[in-house]
PDB file of N, CA and C in Angstrom:
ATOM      1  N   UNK A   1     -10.291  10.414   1.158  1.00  0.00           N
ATOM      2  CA  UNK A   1      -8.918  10.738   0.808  1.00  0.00           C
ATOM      3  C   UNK A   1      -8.488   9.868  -0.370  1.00  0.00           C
ATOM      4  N   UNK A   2      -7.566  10.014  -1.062  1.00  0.00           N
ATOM      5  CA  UNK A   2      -7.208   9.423  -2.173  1.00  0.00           C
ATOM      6  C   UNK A   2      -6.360   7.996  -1.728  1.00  0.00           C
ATOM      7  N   UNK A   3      -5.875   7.931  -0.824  1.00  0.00           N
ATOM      8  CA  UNK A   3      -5.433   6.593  -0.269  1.00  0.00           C
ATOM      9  C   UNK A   3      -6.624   5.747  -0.386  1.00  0.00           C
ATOM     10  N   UNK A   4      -7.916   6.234  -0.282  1.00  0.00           N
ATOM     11  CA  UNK A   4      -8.974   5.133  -0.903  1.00  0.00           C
ATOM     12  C   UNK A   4      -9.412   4.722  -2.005  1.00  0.00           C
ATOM     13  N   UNK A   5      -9.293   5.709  -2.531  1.00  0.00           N
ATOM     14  CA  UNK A   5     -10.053   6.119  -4.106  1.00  0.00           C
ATOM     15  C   UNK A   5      -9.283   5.649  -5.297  1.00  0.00           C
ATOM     16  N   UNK A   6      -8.371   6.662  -5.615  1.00  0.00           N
ATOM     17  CA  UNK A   6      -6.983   6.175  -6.383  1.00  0.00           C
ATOM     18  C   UNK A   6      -6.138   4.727  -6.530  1.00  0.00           C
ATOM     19  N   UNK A   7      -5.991   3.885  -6.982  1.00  0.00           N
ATOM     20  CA  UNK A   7      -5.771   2.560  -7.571  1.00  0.00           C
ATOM     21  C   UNK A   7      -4.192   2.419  -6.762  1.00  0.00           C
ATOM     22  N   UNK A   8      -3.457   3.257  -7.998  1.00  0.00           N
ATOM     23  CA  UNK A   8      -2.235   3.186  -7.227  1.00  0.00           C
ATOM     24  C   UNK A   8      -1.445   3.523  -5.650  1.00  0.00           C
ATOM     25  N   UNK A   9      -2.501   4.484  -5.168  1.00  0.00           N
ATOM     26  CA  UNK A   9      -2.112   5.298  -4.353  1.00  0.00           C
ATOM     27  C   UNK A   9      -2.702   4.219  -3.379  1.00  0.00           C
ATOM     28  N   UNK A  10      -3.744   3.641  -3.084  1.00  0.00           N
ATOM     29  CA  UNK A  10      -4.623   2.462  -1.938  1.00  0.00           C
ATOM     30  C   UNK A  10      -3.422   1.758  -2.281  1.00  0.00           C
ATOM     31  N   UNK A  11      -2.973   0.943  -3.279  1.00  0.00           N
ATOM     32  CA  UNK A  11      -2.097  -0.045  -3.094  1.00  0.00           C
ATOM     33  C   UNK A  11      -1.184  -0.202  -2.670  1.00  0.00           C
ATOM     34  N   UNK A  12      -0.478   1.322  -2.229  1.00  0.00           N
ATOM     35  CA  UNK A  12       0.911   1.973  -2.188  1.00  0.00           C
ATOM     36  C   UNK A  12       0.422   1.851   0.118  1.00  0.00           C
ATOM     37  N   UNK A  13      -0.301   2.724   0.145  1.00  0.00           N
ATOM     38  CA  UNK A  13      -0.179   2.110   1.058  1.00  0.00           C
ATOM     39  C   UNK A  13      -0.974   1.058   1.971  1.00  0.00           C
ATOM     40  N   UNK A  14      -2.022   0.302   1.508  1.00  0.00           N
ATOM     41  CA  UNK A  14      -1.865  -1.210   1.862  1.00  0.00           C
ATOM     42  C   UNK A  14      -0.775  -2.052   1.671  1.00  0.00           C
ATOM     43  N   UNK A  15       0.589  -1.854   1.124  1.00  0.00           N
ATOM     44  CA  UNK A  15       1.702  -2.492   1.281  1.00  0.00           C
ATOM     45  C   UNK A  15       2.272  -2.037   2.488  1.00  0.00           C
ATOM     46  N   UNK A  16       2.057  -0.974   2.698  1.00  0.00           N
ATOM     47  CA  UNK A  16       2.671  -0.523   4.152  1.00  0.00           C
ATOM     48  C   UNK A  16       2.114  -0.809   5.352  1.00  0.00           C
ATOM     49  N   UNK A  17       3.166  -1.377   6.365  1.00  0.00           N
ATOM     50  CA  UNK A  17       3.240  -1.445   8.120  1.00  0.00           C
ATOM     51  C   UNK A  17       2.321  -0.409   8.381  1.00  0.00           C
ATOM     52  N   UNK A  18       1.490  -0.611   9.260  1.00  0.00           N
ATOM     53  CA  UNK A  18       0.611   0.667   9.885  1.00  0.00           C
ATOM     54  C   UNK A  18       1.457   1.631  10.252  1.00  0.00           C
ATOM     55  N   UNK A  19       2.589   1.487  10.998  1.00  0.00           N
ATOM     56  CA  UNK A  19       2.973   2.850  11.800  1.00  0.00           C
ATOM     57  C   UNK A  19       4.009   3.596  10.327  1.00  0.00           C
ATOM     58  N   UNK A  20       4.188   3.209   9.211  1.00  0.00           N
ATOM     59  CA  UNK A  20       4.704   3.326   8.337  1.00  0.00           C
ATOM     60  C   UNK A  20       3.670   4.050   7.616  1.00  0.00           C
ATOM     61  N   UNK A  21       2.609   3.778   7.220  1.00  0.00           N
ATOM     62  CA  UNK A  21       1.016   4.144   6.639  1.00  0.00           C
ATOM     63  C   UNK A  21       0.510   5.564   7.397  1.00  0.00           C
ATOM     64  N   UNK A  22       0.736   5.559   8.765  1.00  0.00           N
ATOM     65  CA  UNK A  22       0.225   6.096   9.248  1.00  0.00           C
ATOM     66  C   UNK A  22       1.344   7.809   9.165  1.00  0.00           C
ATOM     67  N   UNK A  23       2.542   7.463   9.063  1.00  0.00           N
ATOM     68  CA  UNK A  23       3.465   8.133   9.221  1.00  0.00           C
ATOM     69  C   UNK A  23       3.490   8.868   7.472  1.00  0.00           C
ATOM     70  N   UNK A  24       3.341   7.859   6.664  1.00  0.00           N
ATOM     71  CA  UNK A  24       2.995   8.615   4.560  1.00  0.00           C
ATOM     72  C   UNK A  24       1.850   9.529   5.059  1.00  0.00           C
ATOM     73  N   UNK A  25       0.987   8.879   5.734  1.00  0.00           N
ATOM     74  CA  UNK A  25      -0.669   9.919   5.476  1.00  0.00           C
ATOM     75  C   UNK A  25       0.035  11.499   6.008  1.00  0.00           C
ATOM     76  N   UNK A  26       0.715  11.401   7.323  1.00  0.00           N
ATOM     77  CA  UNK A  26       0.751  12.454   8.383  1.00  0.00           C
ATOM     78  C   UNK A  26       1.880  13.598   6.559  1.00  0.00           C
ATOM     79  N   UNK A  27       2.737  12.782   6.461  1.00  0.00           N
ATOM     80  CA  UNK A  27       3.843  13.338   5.466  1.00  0.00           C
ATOM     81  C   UNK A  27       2.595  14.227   4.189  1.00  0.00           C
ATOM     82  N   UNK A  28       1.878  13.477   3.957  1.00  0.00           N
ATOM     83  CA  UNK A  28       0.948  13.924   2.540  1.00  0.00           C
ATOM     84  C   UNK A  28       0.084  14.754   3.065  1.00  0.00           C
ATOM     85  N   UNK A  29      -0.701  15.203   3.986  1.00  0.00           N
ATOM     86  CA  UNK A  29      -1.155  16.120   5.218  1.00  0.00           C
ATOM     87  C   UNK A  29      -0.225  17.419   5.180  1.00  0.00           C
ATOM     88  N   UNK A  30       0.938  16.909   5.497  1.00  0.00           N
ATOM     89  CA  UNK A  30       1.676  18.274   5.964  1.00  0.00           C
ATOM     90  C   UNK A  30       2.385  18.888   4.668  1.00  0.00           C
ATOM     91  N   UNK A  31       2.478  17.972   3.612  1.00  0.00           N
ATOM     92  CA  UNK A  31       2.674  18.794   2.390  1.00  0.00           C
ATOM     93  C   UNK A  31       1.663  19.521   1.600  1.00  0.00           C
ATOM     94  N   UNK A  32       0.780  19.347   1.405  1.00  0.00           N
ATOM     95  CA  UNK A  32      -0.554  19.841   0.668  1.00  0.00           C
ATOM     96  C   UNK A  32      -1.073  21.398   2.022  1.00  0.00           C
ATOM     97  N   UNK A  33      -0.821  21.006   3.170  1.00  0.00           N
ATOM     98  CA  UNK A  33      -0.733  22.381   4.318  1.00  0.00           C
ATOM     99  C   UNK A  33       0.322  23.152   3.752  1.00  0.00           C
ATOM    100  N   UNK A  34       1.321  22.776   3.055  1.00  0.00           N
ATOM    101  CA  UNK A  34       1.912  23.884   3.014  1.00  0.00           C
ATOM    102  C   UNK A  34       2.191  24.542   1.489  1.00  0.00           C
ATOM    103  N   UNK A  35       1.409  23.889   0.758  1.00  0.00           N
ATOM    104  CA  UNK A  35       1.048  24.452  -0.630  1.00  0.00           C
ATOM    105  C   UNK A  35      -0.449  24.798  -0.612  1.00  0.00           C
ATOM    106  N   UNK A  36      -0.612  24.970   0.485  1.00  0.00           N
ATOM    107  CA  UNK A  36      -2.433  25.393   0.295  1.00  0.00           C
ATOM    108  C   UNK A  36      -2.376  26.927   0.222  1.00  0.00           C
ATOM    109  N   UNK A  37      -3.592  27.671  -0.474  1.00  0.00           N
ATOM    110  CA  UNK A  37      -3.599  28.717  -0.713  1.00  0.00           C
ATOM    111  C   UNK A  37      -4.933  29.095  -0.807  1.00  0.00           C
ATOM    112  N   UNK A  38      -5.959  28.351  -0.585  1.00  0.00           N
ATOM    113  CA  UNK A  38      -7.234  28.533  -0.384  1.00  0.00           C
ATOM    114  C   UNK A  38      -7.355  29.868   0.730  1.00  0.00           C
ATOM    115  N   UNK A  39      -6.641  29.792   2.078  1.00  0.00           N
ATOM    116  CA  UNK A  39      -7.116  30.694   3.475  1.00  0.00           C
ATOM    117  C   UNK A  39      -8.695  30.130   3.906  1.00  0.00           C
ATOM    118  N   UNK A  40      -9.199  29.156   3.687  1.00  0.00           N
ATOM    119  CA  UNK A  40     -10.021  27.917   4.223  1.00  0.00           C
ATOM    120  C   UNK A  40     -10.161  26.854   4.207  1.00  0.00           C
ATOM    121  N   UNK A  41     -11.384  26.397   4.894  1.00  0.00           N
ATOM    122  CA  UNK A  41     -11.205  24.763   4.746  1.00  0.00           C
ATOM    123  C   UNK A  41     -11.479  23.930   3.497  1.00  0.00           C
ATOM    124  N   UNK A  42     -10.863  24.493   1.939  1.00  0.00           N
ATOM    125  CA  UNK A  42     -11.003  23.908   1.311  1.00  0.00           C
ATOM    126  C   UNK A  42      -9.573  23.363   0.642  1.00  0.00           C
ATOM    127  N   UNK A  43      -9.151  23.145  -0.374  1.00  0.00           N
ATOM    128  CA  UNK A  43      -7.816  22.981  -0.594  1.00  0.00           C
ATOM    129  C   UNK A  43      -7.331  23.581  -2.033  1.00  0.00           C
ATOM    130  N   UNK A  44      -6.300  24.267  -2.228  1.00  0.00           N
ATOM    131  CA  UNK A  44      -5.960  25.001  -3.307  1.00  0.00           C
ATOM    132  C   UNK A  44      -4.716  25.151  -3.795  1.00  0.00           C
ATOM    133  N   UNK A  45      -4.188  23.818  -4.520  1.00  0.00           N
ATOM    134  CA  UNK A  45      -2.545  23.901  -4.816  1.00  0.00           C
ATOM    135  C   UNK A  45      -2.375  24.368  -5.794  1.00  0.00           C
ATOM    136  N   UNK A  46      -1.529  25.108  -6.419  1.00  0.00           N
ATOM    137  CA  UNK A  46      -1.080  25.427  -7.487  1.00  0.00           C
ATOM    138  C   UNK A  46      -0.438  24.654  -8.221  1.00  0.00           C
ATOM    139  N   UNK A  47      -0.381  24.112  -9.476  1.00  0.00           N
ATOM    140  CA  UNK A  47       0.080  23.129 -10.357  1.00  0.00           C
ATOM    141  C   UNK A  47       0.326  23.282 -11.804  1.00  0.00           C
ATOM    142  N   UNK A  48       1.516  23.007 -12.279  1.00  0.00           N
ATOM    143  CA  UNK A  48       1.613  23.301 -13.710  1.00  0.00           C
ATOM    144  C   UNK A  48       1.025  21.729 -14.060  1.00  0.00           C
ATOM    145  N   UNK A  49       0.951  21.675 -15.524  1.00  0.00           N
ATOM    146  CA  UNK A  49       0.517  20.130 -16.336  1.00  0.00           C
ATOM    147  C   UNK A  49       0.705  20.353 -17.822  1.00  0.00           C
ATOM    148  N   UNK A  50       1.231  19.640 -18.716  1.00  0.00           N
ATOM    149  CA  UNK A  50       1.693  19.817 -19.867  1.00  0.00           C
ATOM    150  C   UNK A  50       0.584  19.056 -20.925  1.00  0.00           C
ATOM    151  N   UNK A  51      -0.411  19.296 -21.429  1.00  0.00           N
ATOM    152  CA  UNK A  51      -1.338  18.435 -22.377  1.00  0.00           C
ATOM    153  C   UNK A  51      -0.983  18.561 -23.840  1.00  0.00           C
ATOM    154  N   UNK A  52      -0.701  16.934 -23.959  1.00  0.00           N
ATOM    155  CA  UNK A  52      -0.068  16.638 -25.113  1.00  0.00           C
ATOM    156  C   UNK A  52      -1.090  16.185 -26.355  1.00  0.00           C
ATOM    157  N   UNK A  53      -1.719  16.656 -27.155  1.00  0.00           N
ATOM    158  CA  UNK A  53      -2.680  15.598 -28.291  1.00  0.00           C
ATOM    159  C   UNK A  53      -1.505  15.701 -29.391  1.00  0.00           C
ATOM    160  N   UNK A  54      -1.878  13.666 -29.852  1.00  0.00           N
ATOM    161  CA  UNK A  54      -1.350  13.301 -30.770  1.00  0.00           C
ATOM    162  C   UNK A  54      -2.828  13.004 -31.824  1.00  0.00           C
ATOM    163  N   UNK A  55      -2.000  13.316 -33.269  1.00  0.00           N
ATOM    164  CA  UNK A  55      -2.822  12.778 -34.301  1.00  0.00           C
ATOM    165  C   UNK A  55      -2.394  11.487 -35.183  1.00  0.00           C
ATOM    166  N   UNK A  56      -2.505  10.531 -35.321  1.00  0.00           N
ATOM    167  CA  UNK A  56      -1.900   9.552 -36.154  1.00  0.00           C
ATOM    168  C   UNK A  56      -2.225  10.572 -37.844  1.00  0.00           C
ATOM    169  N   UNK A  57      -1.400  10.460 -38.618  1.00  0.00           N
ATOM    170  CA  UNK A  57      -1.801  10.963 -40.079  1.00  0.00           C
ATOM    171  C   UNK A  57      -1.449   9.657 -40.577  1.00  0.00           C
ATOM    172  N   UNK A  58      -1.824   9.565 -41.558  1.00  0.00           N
ATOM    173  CA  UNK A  58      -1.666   8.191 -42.563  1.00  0.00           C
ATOM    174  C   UNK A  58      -1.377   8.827 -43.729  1.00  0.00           C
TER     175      UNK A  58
END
């Protein structure tokens, strides 16, 4: 899960009380269930993202 992997996200909750930790995971679980769109056990959110390239000109 990304609570391991991810830098910010492990740190976010290793600051947290277990029953607090335990209670974000259950919250991040039940949101991604309800943007899933796969119809299996894989996971499939839909997401916009805006990609920006800059050029320095001189």
């Amino acid at each position: 899960m990304l609570r391991g992997q991810l830098g910010p996200t492990r740190e976010t909750f290793l600051a947290l009380e277990p029953v607090v930790r335990e209670r974000l995971a259950g919250d991040v679980v039940g949101l991604v269930g309800r943007f899933n769109r796969s119809g299996d056990d894989t996971v499939v959110v839909p997401s916009d993202y805006l990609e920006v390239v800059a050029t320095r000109r001189r």
